[in-house]
Protein backbone atom coordinates (compact mmCIF):
# COMPACT_ATOMS: atom_id res chain seq x y z
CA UNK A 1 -32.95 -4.56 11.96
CA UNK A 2 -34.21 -5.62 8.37
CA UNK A 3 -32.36 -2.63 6.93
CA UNK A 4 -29.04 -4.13 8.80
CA UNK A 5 -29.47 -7.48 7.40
CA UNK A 6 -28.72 -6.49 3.85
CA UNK A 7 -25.70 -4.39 3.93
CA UNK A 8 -23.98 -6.84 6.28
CA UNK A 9 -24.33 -9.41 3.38
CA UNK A 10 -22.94 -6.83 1.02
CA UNK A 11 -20.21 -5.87 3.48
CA UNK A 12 -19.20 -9.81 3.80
CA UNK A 13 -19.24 -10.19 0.03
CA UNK A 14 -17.16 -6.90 -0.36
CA UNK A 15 -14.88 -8.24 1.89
CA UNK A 16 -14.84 -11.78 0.66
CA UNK A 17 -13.86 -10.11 -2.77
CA UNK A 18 -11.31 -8.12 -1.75
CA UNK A 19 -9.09 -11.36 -1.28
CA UNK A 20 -9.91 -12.40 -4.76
CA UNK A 21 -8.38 -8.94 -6.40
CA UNK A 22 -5.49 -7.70 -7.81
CA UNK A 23 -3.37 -5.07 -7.13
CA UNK A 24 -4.66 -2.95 -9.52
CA UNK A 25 -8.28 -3.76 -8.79
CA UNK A 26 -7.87 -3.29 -5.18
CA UNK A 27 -6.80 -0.13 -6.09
CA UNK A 28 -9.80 1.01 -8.18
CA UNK A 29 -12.04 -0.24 -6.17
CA UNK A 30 -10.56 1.53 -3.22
CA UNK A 31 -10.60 4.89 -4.97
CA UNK A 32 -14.16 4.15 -6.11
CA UNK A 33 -15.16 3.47 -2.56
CA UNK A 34 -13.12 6.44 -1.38
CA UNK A 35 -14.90 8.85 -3.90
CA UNK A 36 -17.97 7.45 -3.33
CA UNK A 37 -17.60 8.24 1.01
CA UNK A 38 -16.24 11.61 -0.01
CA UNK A 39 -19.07 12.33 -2.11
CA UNK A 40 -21.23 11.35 0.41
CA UNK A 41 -20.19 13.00 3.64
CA UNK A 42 -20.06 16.24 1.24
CA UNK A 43 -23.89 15.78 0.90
CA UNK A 44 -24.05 14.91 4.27
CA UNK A 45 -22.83 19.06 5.28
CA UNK A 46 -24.46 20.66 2.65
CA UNK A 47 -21.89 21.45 1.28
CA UNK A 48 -21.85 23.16 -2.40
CA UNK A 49 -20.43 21.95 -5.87
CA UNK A 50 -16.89 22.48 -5.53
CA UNK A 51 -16.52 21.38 -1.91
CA UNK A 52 -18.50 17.88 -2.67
CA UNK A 53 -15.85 18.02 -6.03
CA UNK A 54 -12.74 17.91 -3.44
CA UNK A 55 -14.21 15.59 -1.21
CA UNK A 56 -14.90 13.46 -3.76
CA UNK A 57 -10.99 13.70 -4.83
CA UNK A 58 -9.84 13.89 -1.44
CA UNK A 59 -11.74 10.16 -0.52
CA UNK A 60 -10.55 8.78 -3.82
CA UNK A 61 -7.05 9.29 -2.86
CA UNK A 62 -7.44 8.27 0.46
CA UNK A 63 -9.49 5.07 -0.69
CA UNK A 64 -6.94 4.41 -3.21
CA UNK A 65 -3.73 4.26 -0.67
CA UNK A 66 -6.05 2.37 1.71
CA UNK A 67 -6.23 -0.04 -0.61
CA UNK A 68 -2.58 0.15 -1.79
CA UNK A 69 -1.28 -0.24 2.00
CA UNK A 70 -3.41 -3.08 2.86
CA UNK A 71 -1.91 -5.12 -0.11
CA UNK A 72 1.46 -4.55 1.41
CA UNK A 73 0.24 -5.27 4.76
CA UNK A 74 2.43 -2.41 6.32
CA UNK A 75 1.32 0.85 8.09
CA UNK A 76 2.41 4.15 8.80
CA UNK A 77 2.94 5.37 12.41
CA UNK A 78 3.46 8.98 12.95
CA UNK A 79 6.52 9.64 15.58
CA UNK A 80 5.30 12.67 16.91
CA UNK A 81 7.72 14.96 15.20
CA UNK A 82 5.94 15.59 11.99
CA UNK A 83 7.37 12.55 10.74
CA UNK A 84 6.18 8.84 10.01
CA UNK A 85 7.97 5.06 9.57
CA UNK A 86 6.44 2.28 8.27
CA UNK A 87 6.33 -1.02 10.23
CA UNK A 88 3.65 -4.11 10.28
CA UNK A 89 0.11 -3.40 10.51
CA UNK A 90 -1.11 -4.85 13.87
């Protein structure tokens, strides 16, 4: 429980910050974030150097259009054909 304590204050600031950003910070902060879950979930596996390398892209880009699509405030909903439209996230 004491463990807890301090990373929901760091989530709440995190959080609180996000409002405060940019655009462009969003999005590097996203990416950061993204690369730094890839990275980690990489380690998590065991996984060697080049598969925690393309995690590490693959969460940056995923961290980075997180970031991008919750600036817009739209998502993406996949149809069920293969393809997606974009409409208001809920």
């Amino acid at each position: 429980m004491i463990k807890l304590i301090p990373a929901a204050l760091l989530a709440a600031t995190v959080a609180l910050a996000g409002c405060q950003m940019t655009q462009t910070e969003r999005s590097v902060v996203g990416g950061l974030a993204g690369a730094a879950g890839g990275l980690a979930v990489a380690n998590l596996f065991g996984a060697n150097t080049n598969w925690k390398i393309i995690g590490t892209v693959a969460g940056a880009a995923a961290g980075t259009l997180l970031a991008q699509n919750t600036a817009t405030g739209r998502c993406a909903y996949a149809r069920g054909d293969g393809t997606y439209y974009e409409a208001a996230c809920p």
